[in-house]
C-alpha atoms as a PDB file:
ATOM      1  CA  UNK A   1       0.000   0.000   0.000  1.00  0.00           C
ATOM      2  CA  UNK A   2       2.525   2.584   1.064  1.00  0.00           C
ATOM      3  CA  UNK A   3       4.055   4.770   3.995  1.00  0.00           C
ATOM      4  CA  UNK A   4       0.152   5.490   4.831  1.00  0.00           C
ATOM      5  CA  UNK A   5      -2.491   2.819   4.957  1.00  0.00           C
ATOM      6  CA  UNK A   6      -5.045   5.484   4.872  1.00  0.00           C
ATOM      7  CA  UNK A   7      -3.832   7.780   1.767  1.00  0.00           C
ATOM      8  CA  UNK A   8      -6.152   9.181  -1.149  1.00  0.00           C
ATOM      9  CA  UNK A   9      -5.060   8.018  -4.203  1.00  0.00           C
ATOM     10  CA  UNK A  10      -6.286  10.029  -7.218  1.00  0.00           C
ATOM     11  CA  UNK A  11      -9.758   9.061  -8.606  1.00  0.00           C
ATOM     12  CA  UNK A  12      -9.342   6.410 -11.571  1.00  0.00           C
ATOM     13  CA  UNK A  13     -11.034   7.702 -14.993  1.00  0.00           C
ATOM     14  CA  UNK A  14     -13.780   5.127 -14.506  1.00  0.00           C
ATOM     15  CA  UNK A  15     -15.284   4.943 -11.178  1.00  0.00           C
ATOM     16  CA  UNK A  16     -16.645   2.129 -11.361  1.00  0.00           C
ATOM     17  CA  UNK A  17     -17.291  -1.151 -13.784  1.00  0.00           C
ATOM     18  CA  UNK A  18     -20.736  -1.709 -15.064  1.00  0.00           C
ATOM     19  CA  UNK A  19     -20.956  -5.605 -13.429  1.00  0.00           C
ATOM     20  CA  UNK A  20     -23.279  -7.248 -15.777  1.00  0.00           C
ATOM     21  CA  UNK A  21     -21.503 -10.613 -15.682  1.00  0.00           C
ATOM     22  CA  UNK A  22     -21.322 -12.987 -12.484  1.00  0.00           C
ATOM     23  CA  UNK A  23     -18.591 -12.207 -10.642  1.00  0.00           C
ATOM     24  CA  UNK A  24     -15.494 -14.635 -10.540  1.00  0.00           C
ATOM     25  CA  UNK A  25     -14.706 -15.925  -7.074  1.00  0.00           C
ATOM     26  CA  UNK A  26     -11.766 -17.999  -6.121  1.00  0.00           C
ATOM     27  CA  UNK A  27     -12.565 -21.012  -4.518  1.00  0.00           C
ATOM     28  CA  UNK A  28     -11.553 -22.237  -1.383  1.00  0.00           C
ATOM     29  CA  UNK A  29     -11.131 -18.892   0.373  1.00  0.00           C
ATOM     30  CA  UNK A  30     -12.952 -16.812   2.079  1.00  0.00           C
ATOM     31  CA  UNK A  31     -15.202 -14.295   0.055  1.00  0.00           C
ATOM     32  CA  UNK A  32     -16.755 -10.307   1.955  1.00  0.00           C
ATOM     33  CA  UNK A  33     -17.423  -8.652  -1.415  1.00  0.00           C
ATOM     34  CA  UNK A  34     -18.055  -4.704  -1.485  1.00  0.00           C
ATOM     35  CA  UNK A  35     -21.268  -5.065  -3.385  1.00  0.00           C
ATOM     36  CA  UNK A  36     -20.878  -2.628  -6.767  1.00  0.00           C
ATOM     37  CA  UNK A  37     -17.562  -2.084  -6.598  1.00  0.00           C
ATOM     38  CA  UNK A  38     -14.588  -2.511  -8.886  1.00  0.00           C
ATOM     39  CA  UNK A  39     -13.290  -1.043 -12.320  1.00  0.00           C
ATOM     40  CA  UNK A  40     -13.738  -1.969 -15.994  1.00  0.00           C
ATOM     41  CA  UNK A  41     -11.117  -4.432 -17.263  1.00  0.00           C
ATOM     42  CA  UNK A  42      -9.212  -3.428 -20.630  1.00  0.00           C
ATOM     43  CA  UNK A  43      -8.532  -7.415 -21.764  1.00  0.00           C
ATOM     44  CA  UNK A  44      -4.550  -8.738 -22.201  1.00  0.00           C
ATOM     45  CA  UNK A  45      -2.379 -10.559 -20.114  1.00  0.00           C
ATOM     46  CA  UNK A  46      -3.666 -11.011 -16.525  1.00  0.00           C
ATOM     47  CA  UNK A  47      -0.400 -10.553 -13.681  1.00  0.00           C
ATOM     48  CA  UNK A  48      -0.492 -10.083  -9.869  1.00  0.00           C
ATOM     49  CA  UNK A  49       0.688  -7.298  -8.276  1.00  0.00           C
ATOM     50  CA  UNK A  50       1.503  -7.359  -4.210  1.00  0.00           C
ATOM     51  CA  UNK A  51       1.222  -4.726  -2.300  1.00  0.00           C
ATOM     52  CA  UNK A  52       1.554  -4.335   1.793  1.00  0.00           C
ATOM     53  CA  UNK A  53      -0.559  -2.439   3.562  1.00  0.00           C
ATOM     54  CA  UNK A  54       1.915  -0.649   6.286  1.00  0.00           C
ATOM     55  CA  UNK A  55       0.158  -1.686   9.520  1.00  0.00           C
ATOM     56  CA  UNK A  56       1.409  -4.323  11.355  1.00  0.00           C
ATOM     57  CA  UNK A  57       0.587  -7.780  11.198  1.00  0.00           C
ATOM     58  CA  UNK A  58      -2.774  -9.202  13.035  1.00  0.00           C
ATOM     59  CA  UNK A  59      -4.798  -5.459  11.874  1.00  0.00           C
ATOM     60  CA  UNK A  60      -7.146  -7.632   9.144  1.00  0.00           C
ATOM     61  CA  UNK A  61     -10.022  -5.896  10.855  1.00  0.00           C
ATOM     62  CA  UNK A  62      -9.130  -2.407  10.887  1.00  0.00           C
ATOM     63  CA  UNK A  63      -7.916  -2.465   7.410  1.00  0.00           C
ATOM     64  CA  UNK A  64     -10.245  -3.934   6.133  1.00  0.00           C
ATOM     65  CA  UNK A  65     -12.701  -1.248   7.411  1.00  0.00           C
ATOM     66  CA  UNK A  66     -10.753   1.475   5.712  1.00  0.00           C
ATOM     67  CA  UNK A  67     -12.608   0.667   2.273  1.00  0.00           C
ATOM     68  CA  UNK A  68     -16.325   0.083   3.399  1.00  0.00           C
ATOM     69  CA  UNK A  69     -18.703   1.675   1.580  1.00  0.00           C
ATOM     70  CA  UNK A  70     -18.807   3.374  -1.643  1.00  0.00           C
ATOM     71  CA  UNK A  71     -16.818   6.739  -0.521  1.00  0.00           C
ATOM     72  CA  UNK A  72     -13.883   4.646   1.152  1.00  0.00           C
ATOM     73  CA  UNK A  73     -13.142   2.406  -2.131  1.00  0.00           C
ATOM     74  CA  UNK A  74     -10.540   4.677  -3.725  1.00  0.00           C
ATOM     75  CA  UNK A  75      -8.436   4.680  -0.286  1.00  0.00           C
ATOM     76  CA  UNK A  76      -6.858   1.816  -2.280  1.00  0.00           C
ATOM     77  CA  UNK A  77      -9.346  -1.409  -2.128  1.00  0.00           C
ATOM     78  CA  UNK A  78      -7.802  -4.475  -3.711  1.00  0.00           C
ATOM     79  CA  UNK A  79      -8.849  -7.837  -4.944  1.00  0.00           C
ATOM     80  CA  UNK A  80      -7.860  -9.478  -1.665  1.00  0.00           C
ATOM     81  CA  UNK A  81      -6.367  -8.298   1.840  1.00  0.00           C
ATOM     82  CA  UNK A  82      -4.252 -10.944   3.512  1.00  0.00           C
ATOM     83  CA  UNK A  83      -3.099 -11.234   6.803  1.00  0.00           C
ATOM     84  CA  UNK A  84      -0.269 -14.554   7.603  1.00  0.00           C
ATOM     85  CA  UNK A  85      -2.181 -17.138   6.086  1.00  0.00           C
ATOM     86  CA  UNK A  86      -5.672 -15.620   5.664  1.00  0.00           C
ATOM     87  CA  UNK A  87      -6.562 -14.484   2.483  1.00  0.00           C
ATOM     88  CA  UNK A  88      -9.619 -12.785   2.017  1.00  0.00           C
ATOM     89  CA  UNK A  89     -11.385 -12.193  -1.404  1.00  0.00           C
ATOM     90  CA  UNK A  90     -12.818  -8.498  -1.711  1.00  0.00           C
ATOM     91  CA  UNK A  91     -13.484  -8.123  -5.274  1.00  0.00           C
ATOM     92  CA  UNK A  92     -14.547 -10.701  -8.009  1.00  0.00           C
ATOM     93  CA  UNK A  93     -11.632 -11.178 -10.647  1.00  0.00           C
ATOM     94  CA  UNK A  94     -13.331 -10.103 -13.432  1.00  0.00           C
ATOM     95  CA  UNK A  95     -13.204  -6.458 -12.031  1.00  0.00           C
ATOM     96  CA  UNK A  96     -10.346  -3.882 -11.659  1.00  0.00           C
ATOM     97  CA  UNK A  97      -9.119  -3.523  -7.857  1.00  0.00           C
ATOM     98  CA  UNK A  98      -8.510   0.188  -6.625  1.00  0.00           C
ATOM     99  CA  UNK A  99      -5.139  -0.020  -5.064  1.00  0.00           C
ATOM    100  CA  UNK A 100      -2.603   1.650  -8.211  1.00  0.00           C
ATOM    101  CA  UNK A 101      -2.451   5.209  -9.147  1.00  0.00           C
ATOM    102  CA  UNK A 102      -3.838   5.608 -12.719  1.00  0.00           C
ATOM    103  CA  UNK A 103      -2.478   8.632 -14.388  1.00  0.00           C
ATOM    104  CA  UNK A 104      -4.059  10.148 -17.382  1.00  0.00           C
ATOM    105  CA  UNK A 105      -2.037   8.622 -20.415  1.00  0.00           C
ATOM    106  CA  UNK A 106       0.452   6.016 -19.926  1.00  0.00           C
ATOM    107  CA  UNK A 107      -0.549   2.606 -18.508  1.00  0.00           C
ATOM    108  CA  UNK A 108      -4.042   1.147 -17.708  1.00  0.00           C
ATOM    109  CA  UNK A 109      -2.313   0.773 -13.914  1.00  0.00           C
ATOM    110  CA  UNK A 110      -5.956  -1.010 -12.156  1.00  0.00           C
ATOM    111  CA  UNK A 111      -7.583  -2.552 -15.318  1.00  0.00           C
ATOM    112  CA  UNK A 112      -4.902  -3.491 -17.384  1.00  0.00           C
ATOM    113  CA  UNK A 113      -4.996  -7.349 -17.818  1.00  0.00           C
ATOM    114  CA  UNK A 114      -6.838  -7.682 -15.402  1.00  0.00           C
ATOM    115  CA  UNK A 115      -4.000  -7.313 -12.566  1.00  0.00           C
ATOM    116  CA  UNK A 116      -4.888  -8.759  -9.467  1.00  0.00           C
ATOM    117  CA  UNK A 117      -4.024  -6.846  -6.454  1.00  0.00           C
ATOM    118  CA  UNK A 118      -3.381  -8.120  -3.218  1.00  0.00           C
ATOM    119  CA  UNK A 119      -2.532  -6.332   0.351  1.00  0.00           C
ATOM    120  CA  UNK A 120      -0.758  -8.563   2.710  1.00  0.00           C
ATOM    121  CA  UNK A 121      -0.662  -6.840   6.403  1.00  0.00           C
ATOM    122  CA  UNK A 122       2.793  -5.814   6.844  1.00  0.00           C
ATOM    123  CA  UNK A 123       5.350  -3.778   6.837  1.00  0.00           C
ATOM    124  CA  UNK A 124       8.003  -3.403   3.482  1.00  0.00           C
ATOM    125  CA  UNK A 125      10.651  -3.002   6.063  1.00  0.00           C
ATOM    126  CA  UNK A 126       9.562  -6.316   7.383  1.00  0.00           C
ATOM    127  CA  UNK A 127      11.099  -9.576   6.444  1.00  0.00           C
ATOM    128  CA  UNK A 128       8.243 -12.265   4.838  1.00  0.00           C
ATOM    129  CA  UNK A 129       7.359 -15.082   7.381  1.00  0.00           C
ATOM    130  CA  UNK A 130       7.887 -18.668   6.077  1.00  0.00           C
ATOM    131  CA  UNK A 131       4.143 -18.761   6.714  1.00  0.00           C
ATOM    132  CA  UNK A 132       3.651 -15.759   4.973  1.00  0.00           C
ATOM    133  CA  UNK A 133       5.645 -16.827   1.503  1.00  0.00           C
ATOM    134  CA  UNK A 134       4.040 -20.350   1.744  1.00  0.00           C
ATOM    135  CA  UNK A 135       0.443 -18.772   1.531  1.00  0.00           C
ATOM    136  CA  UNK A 136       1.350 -16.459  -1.081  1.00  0.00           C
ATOM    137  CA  UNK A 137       2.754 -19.125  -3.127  1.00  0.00           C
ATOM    138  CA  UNK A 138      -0.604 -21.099  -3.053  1.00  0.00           C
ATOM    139  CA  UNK A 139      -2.701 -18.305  -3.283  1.00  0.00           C
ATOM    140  CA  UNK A 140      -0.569 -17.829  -6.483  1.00  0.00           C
ATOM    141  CA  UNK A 141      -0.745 -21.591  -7.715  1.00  0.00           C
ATOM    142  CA  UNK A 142      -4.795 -21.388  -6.483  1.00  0.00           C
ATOM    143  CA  UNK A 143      -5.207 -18.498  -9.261  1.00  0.00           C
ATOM    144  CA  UNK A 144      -3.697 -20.753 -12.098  1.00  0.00           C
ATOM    145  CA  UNK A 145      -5.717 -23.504 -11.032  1.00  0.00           C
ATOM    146  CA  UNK A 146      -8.420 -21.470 -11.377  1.00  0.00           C
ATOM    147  CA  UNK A 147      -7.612 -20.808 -14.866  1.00  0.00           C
ATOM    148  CA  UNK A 148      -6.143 -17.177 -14.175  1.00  0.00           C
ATOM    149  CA  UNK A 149      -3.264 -17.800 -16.994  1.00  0.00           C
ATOM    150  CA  UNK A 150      -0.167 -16.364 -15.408  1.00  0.00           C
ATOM    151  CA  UNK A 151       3.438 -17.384 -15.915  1.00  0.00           C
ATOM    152  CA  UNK A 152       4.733 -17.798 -12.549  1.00  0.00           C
ATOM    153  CA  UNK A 153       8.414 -17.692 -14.560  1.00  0.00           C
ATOM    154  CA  UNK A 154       7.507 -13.801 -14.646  1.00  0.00           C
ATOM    155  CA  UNK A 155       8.786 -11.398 -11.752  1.00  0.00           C
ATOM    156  CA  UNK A 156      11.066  -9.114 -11.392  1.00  0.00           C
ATOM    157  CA  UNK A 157      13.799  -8.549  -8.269  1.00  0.00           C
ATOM    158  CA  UNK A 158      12.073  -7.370  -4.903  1.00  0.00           C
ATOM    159  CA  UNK A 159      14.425  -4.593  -3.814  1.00  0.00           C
ATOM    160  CA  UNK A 160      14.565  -4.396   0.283  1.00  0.00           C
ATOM    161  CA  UNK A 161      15.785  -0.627   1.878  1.00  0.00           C
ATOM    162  CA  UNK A 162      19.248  -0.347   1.720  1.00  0.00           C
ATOM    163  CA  UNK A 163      20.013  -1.594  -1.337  1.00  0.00           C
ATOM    164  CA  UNK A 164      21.498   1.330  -2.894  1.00  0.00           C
ATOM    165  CA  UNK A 165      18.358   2.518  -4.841  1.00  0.00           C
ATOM    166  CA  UNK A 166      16.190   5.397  -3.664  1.00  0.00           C
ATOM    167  CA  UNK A 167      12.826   2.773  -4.045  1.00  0.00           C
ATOM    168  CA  UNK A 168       9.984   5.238  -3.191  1.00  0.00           C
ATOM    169  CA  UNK A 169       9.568   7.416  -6.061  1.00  0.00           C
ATOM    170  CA  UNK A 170       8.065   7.617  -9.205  1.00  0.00           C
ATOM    171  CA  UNK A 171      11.025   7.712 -11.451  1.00  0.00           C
ATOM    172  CA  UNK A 172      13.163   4.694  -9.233  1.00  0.00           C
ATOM    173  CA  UNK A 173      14.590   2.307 -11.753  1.00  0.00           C
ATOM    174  CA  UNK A 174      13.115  -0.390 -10.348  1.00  0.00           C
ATOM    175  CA  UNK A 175       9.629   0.365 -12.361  1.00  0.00           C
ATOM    176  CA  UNK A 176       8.855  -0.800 -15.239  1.00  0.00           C
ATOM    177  CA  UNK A 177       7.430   1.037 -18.179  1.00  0.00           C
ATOM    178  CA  UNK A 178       3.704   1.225 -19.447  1.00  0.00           C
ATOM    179  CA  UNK A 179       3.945  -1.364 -22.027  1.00  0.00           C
ATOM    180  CA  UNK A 180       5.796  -3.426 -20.084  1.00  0.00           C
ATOM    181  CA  UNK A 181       3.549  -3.688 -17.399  1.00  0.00           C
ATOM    182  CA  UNK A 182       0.424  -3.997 -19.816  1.00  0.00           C
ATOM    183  CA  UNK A 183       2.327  -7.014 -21.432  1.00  0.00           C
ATOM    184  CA  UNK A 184       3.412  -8.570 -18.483  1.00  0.00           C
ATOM    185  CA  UNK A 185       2.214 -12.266 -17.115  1.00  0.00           C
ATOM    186  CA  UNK A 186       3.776 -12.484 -13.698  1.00  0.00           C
ATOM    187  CA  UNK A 187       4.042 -11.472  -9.814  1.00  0.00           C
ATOM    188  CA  UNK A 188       5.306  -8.025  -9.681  1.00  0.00           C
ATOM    189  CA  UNK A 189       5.381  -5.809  -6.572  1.00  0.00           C
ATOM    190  CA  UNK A 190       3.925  -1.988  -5.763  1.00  0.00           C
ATOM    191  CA  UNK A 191       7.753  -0.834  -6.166  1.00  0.00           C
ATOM    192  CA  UNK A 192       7.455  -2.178  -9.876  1.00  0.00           C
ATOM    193  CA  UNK A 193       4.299  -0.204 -11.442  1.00  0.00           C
ATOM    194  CA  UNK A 194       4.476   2.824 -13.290  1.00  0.00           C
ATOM    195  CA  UNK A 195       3.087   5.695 -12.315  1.00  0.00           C
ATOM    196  CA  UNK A 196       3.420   5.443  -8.753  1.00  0.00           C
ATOM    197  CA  UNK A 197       5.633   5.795  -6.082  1.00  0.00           C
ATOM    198  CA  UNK A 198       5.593   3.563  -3.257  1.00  0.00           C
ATOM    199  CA  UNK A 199       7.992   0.880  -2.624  1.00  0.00           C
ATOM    200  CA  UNK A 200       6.570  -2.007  -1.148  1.00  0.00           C
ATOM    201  CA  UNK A 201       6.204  -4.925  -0.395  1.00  0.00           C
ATOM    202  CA  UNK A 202       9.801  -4.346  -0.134  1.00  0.00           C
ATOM    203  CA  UNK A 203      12.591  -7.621  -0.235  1.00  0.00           C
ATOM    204  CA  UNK A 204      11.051 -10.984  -1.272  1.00  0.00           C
ATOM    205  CA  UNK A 205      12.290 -13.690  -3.042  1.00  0.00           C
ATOM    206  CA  UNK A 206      10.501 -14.204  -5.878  1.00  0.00           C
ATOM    207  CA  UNK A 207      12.356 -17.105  -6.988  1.00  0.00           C
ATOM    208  CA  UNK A 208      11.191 -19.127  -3.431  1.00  0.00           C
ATOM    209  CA  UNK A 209       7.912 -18.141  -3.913  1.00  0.00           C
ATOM    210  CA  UNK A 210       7.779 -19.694  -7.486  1.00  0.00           C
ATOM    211  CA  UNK A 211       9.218 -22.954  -6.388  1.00  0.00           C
ATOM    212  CA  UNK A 212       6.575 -23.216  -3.666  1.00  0.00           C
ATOM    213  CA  UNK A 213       3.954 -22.434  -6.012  1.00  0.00           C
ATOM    214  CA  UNK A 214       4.817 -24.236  -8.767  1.00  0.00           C
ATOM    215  CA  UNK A 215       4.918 -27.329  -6.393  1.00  0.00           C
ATOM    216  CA  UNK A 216       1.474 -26.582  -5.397  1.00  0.00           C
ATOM    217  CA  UNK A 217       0.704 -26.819  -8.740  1.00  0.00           C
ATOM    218  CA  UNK A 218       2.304 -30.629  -9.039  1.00  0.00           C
ATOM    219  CA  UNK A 219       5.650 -29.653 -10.391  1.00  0.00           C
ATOM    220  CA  UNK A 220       8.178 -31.822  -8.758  1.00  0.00           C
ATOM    221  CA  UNK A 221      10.770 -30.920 -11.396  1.00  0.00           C
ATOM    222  CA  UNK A 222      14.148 -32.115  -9.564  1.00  0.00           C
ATOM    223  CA  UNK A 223      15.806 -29.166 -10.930  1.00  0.00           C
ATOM    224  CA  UNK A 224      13.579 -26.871  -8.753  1.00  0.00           C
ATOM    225  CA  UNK A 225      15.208 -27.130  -5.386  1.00  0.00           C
ATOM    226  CA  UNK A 226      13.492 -26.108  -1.876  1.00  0.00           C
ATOM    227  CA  UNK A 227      15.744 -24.025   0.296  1.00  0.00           C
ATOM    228  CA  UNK A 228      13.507 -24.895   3.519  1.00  0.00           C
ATOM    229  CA  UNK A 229      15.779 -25.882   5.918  1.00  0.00           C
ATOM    230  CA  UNK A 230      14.318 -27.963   8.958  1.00  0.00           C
ATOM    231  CA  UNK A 231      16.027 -29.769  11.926  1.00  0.00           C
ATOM    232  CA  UNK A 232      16.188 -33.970  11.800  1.00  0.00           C
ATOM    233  CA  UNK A 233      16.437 -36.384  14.465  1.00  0.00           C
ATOM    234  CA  UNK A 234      18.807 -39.397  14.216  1.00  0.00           C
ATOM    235  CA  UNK A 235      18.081 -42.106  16.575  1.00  0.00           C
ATOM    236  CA  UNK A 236      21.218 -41.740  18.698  1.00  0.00           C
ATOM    237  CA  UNK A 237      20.078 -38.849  19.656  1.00  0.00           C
ATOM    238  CA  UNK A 238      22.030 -36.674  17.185  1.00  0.00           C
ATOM    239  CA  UNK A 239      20.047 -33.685  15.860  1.00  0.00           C
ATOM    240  CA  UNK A 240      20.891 -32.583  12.050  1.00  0.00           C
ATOM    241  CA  UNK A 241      19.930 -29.656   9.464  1.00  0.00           C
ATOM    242  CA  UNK A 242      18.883 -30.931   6.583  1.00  0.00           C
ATOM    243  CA  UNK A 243      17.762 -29.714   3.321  1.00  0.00           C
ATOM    244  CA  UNK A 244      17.004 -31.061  -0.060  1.00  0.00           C
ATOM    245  CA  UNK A 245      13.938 -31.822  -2.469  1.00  0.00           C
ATOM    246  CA  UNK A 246      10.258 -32.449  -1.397  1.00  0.00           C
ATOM    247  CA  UNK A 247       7.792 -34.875  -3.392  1.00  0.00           C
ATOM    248  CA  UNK A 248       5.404 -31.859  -2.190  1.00  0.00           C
ATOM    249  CA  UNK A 249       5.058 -28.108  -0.894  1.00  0.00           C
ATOM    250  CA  UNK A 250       5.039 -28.998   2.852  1.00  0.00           C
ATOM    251  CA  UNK A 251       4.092 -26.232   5.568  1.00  0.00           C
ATOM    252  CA  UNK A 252       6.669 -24.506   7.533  1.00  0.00           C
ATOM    253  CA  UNK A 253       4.982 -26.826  10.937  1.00  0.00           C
ATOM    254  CA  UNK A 254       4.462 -30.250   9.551  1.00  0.00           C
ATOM    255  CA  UNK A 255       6.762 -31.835   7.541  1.00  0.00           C
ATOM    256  CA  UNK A 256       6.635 -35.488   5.738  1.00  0.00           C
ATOM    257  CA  UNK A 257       8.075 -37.560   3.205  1.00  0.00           C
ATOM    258  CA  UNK A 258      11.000 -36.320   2.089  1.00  0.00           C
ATOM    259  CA  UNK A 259      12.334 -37.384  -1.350  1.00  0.00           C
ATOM    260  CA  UNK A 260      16.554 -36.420  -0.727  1.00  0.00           C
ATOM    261  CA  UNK A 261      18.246 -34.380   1.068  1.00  0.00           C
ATOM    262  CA  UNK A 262      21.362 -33.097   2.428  1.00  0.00           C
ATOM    263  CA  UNK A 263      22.397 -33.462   6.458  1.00  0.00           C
ATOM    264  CA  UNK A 264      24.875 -31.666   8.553  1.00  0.00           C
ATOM    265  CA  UNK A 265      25.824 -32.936  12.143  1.00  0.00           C
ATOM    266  CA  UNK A 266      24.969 -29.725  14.253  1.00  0.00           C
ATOM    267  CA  UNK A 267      27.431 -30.648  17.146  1.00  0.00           C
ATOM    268  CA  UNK A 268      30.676 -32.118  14.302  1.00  0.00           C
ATOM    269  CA  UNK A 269      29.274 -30.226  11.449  1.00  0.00           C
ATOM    270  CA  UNK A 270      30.202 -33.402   9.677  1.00  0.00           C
ATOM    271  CA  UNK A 271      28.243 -33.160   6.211  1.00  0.00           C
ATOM    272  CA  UNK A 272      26.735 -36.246   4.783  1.00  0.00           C
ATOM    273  CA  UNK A 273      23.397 -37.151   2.149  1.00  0.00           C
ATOM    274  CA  UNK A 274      20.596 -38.763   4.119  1.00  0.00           C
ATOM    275  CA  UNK A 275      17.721 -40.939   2.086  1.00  0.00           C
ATOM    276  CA  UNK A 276      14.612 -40.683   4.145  1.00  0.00           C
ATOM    277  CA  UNK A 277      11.095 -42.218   2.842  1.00  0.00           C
ATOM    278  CA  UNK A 278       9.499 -40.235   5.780  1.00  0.00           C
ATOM    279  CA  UNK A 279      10.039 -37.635   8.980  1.00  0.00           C
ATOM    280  CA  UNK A 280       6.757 -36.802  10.313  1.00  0.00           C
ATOM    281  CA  UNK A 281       5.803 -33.499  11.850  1.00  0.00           C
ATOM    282  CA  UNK A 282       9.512 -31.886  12.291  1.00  0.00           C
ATOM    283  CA  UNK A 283       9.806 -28.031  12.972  1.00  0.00           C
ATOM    284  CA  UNK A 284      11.167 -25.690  10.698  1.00  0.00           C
ATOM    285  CA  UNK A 285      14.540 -24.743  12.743  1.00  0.00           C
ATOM    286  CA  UNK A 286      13.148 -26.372  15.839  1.00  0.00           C
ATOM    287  CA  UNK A 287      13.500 -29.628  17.445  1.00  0.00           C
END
């Protein structure tokens, strides 16, 4: 969202969309439509664009209240607000989302594709969660399952603060131009669209976050390699990180039936490869 969760954005040249057709819902999650609300789609390639919304994690409630009602809808309402592993539909898919500034000219920022918008609850300072990149991913896999045609391949580097680029402005390098972004098929971020200047959702890795989906999605290519890295027991006692491919996505608190993987000894940080048909319910970097 930006440095204020509450800021006016200017008014889009079409207030609202003319909803004649049902609106798309994605299933499996939960749904609190504004009724009426959302923008007229110009048709290309649909692409996701994340956004956080600068309050802290746990406020799902009082940001979601920012954009009820008619009036509040241009304080930046998007597709879905999510909050650690609850995502929240707001808007069908077949509708523009609020949450870009749309200058006259240049690119279609909110109706372009369509691009779906989501505001995770968060800070672009912050570091993602495990839990919070493993629901993004599937929310992202969820979308191509329902037919949403993106190309998960698609996304540009998530620049953090301190990186040497001044992020939050409308000219940062980071952005992409108009026809880019109205050609694009991916996950971008906030600090990627034209014609705006906010910089979140700040540093993610993109390239995780694809993995995780695409696994979602049943691709167990052995090429795409999980960086999870979760503690093992050894029955003499001997506790070991280990790391390596999944047959599956598995959550960051239950994990089972690893394929490979890679041990180290944590108390000789002797290094060996460990075949293991299954390890129920091991923490990630806990016992």
């Amino acid at each position: 969202m930006g440095p204020d969760p509450v800021e006016e954005r200017p008014p889009d040249d079409e207030p609202r969309a003319t909803q004649q057709a049902a609106p798309v819902l994605l299933p499996g999650y939960e749904h609190d439509l504004e009724a009426g609300a959302g923008l007229s789609v110009t048709p290309g390639n649909p692409h996701v664009v994340i956004h956080t919304t600068e309050s802290p994690r746990g406020s799902y409630a009082s940001i979601r209240n920012l954009w009820r009602g008619r009036n509040n809808w241009g304080r930046g309402l998007p597709h879905f607000l999510a909050d650690g592993r609850r995502y929240v539909q707001l808007l069908p898919l077949n509708v523009g989302a609020y949450t870009l500034e749309n200058k006259a000219g240049g690119a279609d920022t909110n109706r372009s594709g369509p691009v779906i918008q989501v505001e995770i609850c968060g800070y672009a300072n912050d570091d993602f969660t495990d839990a919070e990149i493993d629901a993004l991913a599937k929310w992202l896999a969820d979308l191509v399952k329902a037919g949403i045609s993106l190309d998960l391949s698609q996304h540009p580097h998530f620049y953090g603060a301190n990186e040497g680029i001044v992020l939050a402005r409308y000219d940062a390098p980071q952005r992409v131009s108009a026809a880019a972004f109205e050609s694009f098929n991916g996950f971008m971020g906030h600090q990627h669209c034209p014609e705006n200047a906010h910089w979140d959702p700040g540093r993610l890795d993109a390239d995780r976050v694809e993995r995780i989906a695409r696994a979602y999605l049943g691709d167990e290519s052995p090429d795409e390699e999980d960086d999870m890295t979760v503690v093992c027991g050894h029955s003499d006692g001997r506790k070991f990180a280990c790391w390596g491919l999944f047959k599956r996505h598995l959550s960051p608190d239950e994990l089972g039936g690893f394929l490979y993987m890679g041990a180290k000894d944590l108390g000789t940080n002797d290094g060996f490869l460990a075949l293991l048909t299954e390890v129920p319910r091991h923490k990630v970097d806990g016992s």
